[in-house]
Protein backbone atom coordinates (compact mmCIF):
# COMPACT_ATOMS: atom_id res chain seq x y z
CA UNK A 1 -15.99 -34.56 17.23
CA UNK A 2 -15.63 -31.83 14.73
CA UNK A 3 -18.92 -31.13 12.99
CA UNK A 4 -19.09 -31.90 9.40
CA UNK A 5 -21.43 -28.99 8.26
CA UNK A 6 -19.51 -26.69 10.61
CA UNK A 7 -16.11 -27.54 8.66
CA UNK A 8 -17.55 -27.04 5.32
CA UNK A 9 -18.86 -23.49 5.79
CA UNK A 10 -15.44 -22.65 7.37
CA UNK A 11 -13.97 -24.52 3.87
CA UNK A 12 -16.44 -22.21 1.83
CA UNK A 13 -15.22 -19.19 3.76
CA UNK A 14 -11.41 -19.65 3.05
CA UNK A 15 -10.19 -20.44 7.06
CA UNK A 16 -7.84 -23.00 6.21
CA UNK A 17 -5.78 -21.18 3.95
CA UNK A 18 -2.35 -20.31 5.92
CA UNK A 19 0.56 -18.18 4.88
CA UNK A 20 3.37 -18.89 2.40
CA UNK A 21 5.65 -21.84 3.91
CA UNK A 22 8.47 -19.71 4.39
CA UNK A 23 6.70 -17.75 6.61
CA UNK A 24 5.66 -20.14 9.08
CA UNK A 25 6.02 -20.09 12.81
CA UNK A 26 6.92 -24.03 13.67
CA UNK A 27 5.33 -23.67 16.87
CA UNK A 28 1.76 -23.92 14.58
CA UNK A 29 2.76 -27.31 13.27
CA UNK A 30 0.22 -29.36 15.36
CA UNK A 31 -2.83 -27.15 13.85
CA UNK A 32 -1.63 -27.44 9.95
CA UNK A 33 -2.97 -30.34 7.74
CA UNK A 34 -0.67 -30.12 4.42
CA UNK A 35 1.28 -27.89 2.10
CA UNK A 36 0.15 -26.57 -1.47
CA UNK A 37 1.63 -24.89 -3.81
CA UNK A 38 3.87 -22.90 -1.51
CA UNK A 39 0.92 -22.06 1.58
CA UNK A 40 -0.02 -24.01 4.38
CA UNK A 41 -3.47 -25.29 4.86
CA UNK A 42 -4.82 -25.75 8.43
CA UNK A 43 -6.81 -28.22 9.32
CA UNK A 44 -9.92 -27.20 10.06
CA UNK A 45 -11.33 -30.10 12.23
CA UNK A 46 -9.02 -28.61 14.92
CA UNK A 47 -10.32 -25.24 13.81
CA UNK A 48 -13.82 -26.31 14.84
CA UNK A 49 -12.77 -28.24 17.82
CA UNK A 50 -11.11 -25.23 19.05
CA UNK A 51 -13.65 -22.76 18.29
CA UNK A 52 -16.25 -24.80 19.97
CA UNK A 53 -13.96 -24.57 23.19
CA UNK A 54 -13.32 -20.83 22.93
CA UNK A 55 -17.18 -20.03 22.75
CA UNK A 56 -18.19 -22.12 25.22
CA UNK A 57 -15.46 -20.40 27.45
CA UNK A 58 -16.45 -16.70 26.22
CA UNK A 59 -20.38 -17.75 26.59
CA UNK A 60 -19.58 -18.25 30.44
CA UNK A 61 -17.57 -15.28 30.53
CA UNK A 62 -20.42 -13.31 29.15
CA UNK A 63 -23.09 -14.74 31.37
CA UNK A 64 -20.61 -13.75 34.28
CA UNK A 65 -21.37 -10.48 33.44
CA UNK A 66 -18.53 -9.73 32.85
CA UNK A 67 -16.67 -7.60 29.61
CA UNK A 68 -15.06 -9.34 26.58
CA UNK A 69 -12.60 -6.48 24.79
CA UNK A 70 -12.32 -7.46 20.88
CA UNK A 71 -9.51 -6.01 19.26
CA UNK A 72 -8.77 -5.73 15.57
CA UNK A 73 -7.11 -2.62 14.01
CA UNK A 74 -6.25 -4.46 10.19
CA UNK A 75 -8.16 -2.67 7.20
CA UNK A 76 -10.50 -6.15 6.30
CA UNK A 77 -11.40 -6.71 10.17
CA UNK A 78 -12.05 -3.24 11.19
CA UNK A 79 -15.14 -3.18 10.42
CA UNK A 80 -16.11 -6.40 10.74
CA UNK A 81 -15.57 -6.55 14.28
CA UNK A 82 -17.08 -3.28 15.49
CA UNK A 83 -20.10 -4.48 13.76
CA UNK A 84 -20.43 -7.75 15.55
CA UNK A 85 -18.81 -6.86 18.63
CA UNK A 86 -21.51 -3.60 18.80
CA UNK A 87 -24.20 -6.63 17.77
CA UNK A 88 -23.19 -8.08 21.65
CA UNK A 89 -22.65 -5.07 23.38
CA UNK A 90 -19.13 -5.48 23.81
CA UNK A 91 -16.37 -2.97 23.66
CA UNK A 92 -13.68 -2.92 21.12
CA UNK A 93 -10.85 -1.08 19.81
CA UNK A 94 -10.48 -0.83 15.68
CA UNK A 95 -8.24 1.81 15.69
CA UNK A 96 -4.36 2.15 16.66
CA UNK A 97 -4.17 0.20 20.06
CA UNK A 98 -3.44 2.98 22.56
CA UNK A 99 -0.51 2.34 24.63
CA UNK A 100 -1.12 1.32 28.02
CA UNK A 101 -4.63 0.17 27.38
CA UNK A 102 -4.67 -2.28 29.67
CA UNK A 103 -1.40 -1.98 32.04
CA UNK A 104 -2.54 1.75 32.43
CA UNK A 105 -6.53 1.29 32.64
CA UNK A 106 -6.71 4.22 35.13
CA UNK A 107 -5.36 6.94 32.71
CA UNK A 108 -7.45 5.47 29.49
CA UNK A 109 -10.38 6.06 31.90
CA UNK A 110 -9.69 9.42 32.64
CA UNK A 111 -9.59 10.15 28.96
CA UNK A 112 -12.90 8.53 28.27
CA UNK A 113 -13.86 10.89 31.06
CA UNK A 114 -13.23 14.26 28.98
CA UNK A 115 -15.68 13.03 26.41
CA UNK A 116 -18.43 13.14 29.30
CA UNK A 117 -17.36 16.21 30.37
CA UNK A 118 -16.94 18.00 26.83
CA UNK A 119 -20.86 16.75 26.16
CA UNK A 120 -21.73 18.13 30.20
CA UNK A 121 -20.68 21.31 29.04
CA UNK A 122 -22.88 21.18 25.77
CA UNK A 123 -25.43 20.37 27.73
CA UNK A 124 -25.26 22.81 30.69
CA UNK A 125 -23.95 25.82 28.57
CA UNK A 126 -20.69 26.01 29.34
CA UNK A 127 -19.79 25.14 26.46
CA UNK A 128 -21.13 28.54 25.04
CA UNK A 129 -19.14 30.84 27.04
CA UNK A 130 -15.86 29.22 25.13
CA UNK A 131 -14.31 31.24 22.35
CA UNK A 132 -14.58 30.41 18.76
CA UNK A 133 -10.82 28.93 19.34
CA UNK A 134 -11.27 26.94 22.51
CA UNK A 135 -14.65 25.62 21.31
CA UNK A 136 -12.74 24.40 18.53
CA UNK A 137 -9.97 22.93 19.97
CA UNK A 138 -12.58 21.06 22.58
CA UNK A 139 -14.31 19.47 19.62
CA UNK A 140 -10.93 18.56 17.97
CA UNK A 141 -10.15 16.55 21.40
CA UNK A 142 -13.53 15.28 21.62
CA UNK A 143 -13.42 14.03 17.71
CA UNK A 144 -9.89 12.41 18.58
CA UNK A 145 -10.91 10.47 21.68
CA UNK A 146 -14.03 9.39 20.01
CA UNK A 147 -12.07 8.00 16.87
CA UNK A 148 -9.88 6.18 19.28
CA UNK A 149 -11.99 5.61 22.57
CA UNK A 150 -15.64 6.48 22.37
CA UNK A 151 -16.10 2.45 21.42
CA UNK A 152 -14.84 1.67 25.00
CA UNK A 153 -16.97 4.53 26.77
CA UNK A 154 -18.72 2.04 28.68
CA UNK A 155 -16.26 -0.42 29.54
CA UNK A 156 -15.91 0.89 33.30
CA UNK A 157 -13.38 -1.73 34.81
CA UNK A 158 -10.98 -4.38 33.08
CA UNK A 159 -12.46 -6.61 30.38
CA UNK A 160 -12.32 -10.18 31.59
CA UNK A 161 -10.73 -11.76 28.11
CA UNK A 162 -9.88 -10.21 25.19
CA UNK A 163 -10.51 -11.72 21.27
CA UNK A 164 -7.85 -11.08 18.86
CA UNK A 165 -8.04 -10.79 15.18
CA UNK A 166 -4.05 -11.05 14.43
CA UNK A 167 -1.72 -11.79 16.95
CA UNK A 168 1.07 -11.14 14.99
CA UNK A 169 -0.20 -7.17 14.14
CA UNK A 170 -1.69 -7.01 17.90
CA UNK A 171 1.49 -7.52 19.47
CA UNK A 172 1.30 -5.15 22.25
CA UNK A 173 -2.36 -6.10 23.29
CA UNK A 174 -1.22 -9.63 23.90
CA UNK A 175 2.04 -8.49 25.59
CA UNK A 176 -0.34 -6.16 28.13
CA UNK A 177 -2.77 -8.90 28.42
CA UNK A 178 0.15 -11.32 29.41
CA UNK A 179 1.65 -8.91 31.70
CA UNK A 180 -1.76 -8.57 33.72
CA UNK A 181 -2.76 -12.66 33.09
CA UNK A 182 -5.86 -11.28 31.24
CA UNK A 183 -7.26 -14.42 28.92
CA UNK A 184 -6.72 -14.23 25.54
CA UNK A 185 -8.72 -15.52 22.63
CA UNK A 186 -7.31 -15.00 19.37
CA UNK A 187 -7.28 -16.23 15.82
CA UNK A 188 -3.90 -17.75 15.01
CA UNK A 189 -2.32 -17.75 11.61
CA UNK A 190 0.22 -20.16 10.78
CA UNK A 191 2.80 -16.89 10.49
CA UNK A 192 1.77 -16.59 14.29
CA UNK A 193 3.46 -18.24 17.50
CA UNK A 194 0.06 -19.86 19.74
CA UNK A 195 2.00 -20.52 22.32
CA UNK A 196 0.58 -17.49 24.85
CA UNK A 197 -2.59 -17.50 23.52
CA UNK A 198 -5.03 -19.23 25.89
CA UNK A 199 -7.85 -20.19 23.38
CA UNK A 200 -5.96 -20.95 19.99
CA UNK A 201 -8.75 -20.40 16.87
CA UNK A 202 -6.22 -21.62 14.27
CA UNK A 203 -7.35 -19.72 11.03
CA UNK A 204 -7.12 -17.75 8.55
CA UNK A 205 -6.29 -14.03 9.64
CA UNK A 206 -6.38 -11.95 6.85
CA UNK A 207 -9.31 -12.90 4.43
CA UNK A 208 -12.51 -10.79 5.47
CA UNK A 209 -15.04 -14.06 4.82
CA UNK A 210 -12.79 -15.73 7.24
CA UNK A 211 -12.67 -13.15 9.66
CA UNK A 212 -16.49 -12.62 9.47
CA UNK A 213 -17.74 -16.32 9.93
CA UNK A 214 -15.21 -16.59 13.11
CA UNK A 215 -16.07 -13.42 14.79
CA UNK A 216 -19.75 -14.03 14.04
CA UNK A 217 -19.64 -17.24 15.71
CA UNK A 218 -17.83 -15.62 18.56
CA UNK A 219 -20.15 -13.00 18.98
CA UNK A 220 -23.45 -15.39 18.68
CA UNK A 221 -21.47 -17.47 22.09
CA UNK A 222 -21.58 -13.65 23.82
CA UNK A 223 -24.88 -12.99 23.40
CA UNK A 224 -26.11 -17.04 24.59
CA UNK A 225 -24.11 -15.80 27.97
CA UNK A 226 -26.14 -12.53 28.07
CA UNK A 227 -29.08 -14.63 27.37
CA UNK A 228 -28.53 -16.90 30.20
CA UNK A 229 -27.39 -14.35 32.74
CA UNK A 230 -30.65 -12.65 31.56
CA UNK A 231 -32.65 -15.62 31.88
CA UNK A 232 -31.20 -16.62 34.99
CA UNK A 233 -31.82 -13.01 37.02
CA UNK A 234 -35.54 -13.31 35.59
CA UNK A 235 -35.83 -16.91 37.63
CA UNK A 236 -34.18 -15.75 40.75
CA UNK A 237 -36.91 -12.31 40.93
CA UNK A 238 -39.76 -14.89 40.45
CA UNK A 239 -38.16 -17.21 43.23
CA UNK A 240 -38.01 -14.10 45.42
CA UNK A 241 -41.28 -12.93 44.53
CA UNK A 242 -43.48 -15.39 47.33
CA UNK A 243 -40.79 -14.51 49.45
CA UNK A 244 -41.16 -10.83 49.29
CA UNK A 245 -44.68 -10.86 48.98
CA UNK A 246 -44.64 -12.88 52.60
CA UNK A 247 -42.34 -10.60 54.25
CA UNK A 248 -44.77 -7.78 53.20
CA UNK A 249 -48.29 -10.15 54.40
CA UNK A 250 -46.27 -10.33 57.69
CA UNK A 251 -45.60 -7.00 58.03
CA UNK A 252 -49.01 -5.62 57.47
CA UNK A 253 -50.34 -8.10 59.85
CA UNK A 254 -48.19 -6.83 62.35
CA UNK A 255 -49.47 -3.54 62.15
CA UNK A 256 -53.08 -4.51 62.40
CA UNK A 257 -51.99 -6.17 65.88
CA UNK A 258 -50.31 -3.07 67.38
């Protein structure tokens, strides 16, 4: 059951206020509570319920070990996001989706790779024996790929889910994601079609306060995963620790025999 307290902060932050009528996708229909004065207004017990099963589903994800890709490239989430998404040590993308992020991984990678080598060269000298032009040009590329890459720099391999501010403006994440059966958490607005979203968060897309107490909760379910996976590593060393300290009694004794 929806929590009470839960469903008045996401009142007080503006998450159950939909798009004009007219704009609706039908498919949304089970996750809006009324009409007024022209917008819809989502019910935000199923908000909550729904939220509470895509954390608990990222929170396992995270404490997998495994990489959660936010993505949000509107003006009012930008910033948002990177901020909370940096807060878990997650990658995310807040500027134009590059093509082929996903369905292309291997070339995005090599990309990422010419920012190492452009700060290599800085570092061994290389970077010295350029001309005026070429060192310019290198730090125009490296300024680009930053802008546009340098917040997925450490994402090494496929991200196991991806959150999604806007599935509507996202478009071609979720189509890549779909394409490669990569999870997909999202925030739905009534405008938007849920239907190949995995974890529906039926709210409010385009308000910041909405956007903020959503992707905060989000983020707060990430970083209980990394906490457990932490917490869980630190038990298994202790476990091994008699174990290891044996094997290493043993072996000493062995050597005082021969």
């Amino acid at each position: 059951m929806a929590n009470n307290t839960e469903v008045k902060s996401l009142l007080d932050a503006g998450v159950h206020f939909g798009h004009l009528t007219r704009k609706w996708d039908p498919n949304m229909a089970p996750y809006i509570y009324m009409e007024r004065n022209g917008i819809h207004i989502i019910n935000l017990y199923k908000t909550s319920a729904k939220l509470d099963e895509a954390t608990e589903a990222l929170r396992k994800i995270a404490a997998s070990g495994r990489k959660i890709l936010f993505v949000a490239t509107k003006k009012q989430a930008k910033d948002i996001v990177a901020q909370h998404a940096s807060d878990c040590n997650m990658p995310y993308i807040t500027e134009r989706w590059p093509g082929g992020m996903l369905t292309n991984f291997v070339t995005i990678r090599k990309a990422v790779k010419k920012m190492a080598l452009v700060d290599r060269m800085k570092k061994d000298g290389r970077y010295e024996t350029l001309s005026k032009k070429e060192r310019l040009q290198v730090d125009r590329m490296r300024a680009k790929l930053e802008k546009n890459l340098g917040s997925i720099s450490d994402m090494t391999r496929m991200p196991a889910a991806l959150f999604i501010v806007d599935t509507v403006r996202e478009h071609i994440a979720v189509k890549e994601a779909l394409k490669l059966g990569i999870p997909i958490f999202a925030m739905v607005d009534t405008n938007a079609n849920p239907r190949d979203i995995d974890y529906v968060i039926p709210s409010n897309d385009d308000a910041s306060k909405s956007i903020d107490i959503i992707v905060k909760r989000v983020a707060d379910a990430v970083n209980e995963g990394l906490q457990d996976r932490k917490a869980e590593k630190n038990a298994e060393e202790q476990a091994d620790a008699p174990k290891a300290e044996k094997s290493k009694a043993a072996a000493k004794a062995k050597d005082e025999e021969e």
